[in-house]
Protein backbone atom coordinates (compact mmCIF):
# COMPACT_ATOMS: atom_id res chain seq x y z
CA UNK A 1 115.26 161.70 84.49
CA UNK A 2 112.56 163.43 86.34
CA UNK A 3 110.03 162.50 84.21
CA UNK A 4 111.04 158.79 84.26
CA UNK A 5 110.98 159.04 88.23
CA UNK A 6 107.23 160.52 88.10
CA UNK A 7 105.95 157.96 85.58
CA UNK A 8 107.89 155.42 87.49
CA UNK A 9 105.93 156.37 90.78
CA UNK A 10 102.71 156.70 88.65
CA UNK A 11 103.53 153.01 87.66
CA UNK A 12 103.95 151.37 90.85
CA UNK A 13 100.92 153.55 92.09
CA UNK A 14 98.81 151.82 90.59
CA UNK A 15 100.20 148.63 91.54
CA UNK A 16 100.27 149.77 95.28
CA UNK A 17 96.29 150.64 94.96
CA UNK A 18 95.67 147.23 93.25
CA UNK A 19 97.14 145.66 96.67
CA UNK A 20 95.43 148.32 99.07
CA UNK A 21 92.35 147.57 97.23
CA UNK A 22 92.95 143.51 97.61
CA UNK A 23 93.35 144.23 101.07
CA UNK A 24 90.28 146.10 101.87
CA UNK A 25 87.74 143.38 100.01
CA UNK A 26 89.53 140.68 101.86
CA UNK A 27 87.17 138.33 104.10
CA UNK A 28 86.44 139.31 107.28
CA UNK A 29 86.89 135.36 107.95
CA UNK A 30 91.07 135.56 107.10
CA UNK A 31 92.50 136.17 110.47
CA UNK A 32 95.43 138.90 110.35
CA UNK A 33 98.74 137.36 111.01
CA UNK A 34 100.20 138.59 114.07
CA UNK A 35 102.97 139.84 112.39
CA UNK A 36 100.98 142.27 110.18
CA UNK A 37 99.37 143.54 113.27
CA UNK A 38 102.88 143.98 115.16
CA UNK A 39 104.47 145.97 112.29
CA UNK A 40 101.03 148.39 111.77
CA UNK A 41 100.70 149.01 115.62
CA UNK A 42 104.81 149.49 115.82
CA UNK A 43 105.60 151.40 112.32
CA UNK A 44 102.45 152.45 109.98
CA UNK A 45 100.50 154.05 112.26
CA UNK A 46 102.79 156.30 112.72
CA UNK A 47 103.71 156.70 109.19
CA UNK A 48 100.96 157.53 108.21
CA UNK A 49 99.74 159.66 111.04
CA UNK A 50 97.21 157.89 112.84
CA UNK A 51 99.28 157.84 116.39
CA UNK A 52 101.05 160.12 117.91
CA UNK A 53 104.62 159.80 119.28
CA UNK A 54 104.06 160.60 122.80
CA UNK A 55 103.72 157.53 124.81
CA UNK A 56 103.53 158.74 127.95
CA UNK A 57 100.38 160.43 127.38
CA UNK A 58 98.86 158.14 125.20
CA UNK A 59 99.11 154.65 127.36
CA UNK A 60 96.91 156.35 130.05
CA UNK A 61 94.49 157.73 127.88
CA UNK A 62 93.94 154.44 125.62
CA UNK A 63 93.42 152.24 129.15
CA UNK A 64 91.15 154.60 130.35
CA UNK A 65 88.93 154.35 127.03
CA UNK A 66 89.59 150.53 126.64
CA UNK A 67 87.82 150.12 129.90
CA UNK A 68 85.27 152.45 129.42
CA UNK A 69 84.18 151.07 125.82
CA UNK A 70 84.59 147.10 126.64
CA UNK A 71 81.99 147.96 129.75
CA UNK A 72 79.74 149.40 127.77
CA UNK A 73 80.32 147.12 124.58
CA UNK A 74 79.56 144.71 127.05
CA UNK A 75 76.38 146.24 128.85
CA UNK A 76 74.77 147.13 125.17
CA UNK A 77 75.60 143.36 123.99
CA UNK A 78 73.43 142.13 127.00
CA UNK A 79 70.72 144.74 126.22
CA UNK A 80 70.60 143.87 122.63
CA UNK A 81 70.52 140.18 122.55
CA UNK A 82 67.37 140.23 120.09
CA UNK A 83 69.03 143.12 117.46
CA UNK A 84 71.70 141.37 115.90
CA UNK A 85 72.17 143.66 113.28
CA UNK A 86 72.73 146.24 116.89
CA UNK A 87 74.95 143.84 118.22
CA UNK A 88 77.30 143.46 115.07
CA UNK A 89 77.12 147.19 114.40
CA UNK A 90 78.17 147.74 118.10
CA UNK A 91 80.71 144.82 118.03
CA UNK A 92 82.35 146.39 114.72
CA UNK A 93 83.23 149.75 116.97
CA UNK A 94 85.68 148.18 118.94
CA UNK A 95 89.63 148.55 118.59
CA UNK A 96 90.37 145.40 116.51
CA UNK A 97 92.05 146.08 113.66
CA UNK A 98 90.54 145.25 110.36
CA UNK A 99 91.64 143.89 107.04
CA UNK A 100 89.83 147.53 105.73
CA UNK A 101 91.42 149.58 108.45
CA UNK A 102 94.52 147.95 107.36
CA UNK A 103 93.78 149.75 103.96
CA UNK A 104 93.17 152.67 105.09
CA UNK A 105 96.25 152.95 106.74
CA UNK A 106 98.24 151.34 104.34
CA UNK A 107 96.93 154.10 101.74
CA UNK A 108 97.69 157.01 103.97
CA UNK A 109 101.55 155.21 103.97
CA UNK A 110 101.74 154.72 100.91
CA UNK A 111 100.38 158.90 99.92
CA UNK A 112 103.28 159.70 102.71
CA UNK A 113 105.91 158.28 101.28
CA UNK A 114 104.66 159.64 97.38
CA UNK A 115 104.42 163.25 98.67
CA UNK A 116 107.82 162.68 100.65
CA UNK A 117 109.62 161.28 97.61
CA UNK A 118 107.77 164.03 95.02
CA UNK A 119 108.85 166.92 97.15
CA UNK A 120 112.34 165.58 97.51
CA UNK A 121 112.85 164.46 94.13
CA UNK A 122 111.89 167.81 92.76
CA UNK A 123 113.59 169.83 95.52
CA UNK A 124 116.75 168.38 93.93
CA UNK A 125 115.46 168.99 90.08
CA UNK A 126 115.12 172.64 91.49
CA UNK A 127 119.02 172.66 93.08
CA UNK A 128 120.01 170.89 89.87
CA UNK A 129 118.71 173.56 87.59
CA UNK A 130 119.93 176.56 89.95
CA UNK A 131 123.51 175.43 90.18
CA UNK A 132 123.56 174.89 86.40
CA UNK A 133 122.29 177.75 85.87
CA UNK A 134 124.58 180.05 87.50
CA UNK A 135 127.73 177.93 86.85
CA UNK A 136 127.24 178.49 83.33
């Protein structure tokens, strides 16, 4: 049964990769749909790590840099008008998110919930093995 579980997750691995990878070599034209963006600001991020729970903190922080970087997003736009290849680099570091940072964070998900489910899946082969063991 174990085994069948691990080949199981191997299986739809690769399946989940094939989609991560779809995602990340997606257009930059295809706009996100708001829904996607909802869900990854509200659930994945923190899934897979990338936020941190404490909102409090975190609110006042983000403003703080939001303002800072949009003023001087803006101020090296106006600089740079002649560099585009500036401009674009400069316009790529701002917060939006990304059909490849929606990748990346789908991936990390995706390893979370593997490593949760191997750990617990094998905790239980352990328990399975122990009790049988000394019941016997």
């Amino acid at each position: 049964v174990y085994l069948v579980f691990i080949l199981t997750l191997g299986a739809t691995s690769v399946i989940l990769t094939i989609i991560v990878l779809s995602l990340h070599h997606k257009s930059k034209e295809d706009e996100i749909p708001q829904w996607v963006k909802t869900m990854t600001n509200k659930c994945l991020l923190k899934i897979a790590g990338m936020q941190s729970c404490c909102k409090c903190c975190q609110n006042k922080k983000e403003t703080e840099v939001e303002v800072l970087s949009q003023t001087a997003l803006a101020n090296l736009k106006t600089r740079n008008k002649g560099h585009s290849q500036f401009v674009e680099a400069v316009s790529s570091m701002d917060n939006e998110l990304t059909w490849e940072k929606l990748s990346k964070i789908m991936d990390k998900v995706f390893f979370n919930i593997y490593i949760v489910m191997i750990v617990i899946v094998t905790v239980m082969l352990f328990l399975a093995i122990f009790v049988n063991y000394y019941t016997s």
